[in-house]
C-alpha atoms as a PDB file:
ATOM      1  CA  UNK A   1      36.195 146.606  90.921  1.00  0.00           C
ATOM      2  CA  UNK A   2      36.114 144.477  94.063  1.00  0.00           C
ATOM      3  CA  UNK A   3      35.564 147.395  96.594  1.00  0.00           C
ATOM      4  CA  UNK A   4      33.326 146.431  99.146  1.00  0.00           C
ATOM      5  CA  UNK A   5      33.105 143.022  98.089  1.00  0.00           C
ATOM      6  CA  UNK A   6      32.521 141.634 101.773  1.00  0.00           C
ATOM      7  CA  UNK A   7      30.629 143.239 103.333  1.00  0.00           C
ATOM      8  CA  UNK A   8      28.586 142.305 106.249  1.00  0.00           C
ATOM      9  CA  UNK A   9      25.730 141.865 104.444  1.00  0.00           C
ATOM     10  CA  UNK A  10      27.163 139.742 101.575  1.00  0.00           C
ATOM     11  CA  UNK A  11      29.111 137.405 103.973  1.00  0.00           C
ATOM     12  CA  UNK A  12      25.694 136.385 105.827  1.00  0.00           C
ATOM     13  CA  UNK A  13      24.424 136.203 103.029  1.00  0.00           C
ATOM     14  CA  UNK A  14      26.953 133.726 101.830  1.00  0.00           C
ATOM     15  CA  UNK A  15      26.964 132.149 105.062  1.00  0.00           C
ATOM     16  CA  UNK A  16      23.173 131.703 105.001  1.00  0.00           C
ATOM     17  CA  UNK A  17      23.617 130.111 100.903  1.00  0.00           C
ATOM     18  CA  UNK A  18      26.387 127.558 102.446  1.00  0.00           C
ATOM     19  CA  UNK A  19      24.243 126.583 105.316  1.00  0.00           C
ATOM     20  CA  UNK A  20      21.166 126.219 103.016  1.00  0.00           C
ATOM     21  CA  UNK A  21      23.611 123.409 100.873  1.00  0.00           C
ATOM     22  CA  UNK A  22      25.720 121.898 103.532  1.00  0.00           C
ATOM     23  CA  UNK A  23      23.536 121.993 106.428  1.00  0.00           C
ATOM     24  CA  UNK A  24      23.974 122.527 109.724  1.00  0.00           C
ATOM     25  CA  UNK A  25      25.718 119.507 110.579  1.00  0.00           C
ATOM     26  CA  UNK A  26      28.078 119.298 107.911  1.00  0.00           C
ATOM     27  CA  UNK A  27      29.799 122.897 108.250  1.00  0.00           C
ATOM     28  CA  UNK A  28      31.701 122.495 111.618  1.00  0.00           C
ATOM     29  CA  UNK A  29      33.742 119.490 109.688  1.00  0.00           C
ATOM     30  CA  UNK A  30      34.290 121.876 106.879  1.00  0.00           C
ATOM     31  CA  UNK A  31      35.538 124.423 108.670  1.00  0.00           C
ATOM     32  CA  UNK A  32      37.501 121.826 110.982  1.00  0.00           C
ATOM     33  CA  UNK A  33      39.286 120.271 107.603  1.00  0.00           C
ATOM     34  CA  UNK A  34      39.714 123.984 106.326  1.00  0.00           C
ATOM     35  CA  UNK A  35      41.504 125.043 108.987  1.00  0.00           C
ATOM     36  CA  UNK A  36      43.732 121.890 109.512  1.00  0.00           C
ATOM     37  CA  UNK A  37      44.610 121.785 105.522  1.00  0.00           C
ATOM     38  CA  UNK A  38      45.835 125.895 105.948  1.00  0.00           C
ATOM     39  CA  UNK A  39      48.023 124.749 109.209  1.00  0.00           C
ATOM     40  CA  UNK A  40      49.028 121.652 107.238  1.00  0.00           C
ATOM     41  CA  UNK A  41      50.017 124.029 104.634  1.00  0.00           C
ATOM     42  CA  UNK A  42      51.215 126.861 106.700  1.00  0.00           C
ATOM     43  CA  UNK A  43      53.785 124.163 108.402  1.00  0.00           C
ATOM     44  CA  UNK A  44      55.259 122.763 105.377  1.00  0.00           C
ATOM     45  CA  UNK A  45      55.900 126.367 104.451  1.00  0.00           C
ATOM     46  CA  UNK A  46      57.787 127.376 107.340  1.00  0.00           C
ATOM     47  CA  UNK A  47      59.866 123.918 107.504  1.00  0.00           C
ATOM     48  CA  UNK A  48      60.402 124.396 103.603  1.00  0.00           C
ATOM     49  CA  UNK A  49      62.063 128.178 104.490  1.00  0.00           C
ATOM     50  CA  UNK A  50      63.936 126.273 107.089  1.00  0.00           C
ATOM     51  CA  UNK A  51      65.567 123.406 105.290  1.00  0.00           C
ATOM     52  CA  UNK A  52      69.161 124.580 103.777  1.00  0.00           C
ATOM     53  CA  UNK A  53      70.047 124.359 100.595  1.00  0.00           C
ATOM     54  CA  UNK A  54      71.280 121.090  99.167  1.00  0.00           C
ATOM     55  CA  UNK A  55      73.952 121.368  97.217  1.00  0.00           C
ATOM     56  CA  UNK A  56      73.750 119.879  93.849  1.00  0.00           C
ATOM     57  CA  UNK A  57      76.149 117.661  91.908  1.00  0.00           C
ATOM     58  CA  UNK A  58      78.270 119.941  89.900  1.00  0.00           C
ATOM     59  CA  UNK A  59      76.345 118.846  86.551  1.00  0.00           C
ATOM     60  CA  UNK A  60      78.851 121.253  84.066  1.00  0.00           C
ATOM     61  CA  UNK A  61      82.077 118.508  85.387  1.00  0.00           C
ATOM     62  CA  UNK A  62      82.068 115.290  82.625  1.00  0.00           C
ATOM     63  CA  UNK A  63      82.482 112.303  84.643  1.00  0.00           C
ATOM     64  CA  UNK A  64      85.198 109.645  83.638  1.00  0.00           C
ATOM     65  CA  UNK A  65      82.981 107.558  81.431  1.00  0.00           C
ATOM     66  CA  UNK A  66      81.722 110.608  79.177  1.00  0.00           C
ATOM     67  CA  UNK A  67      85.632 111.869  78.784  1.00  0.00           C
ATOM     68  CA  UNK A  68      86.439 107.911  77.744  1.00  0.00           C
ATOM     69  CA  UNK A  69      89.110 107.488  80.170  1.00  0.00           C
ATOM     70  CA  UNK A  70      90.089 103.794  81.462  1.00  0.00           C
ATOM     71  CA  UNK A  71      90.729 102.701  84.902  1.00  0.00           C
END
C-alpha cells in the first residue's frame, strides 16, 4: 500500500508545499526544534534503559495497623 511512498519526487514536492506555508525563514527553526525535541527524546530514552529498577514496597505484606495489632 505504501510502496514508494517517498520518493524523490513526492518529498520535493512536500518540501516545496512546507516552504510555500512556513516560508523560508521559519523552516530552519522548525527543523532546529525538530531535531532538539528527537535528541531530547532520544536521551530520556537511553537514561530511562539505564536507571535500575526500584524496588517496590512489598504491597501483598498487611502492615500493623490493617492486622489491628497494638504497640
Amino acid at each position: 500500500m505504501f510502496e514508494g511512498l517517498f520518493q524523490p519526487t513526492h518529498l520535493m514536492i512536500i518540501a516545496g508545499i512546507a516552504l510555500l506555508i512556513f516560508g523560508p525563514k521559519k523552516l530552519p527553526e522548525l527543523g532546529k526544534g525538530l531535531g532538539e525535541s528527537i535528541r531530547g527524546f532520544t536521551s530520556a530514552m537511553a537514561a530511562r534503559e539505564e536507571e535500575p529498577a526500584k524496588a517496590k514496597p512489598d504491597s501483598a505484606r498487611p502492615t500493623q495497623t490493617e492486622t489491628g495489632a497494638k504497640s
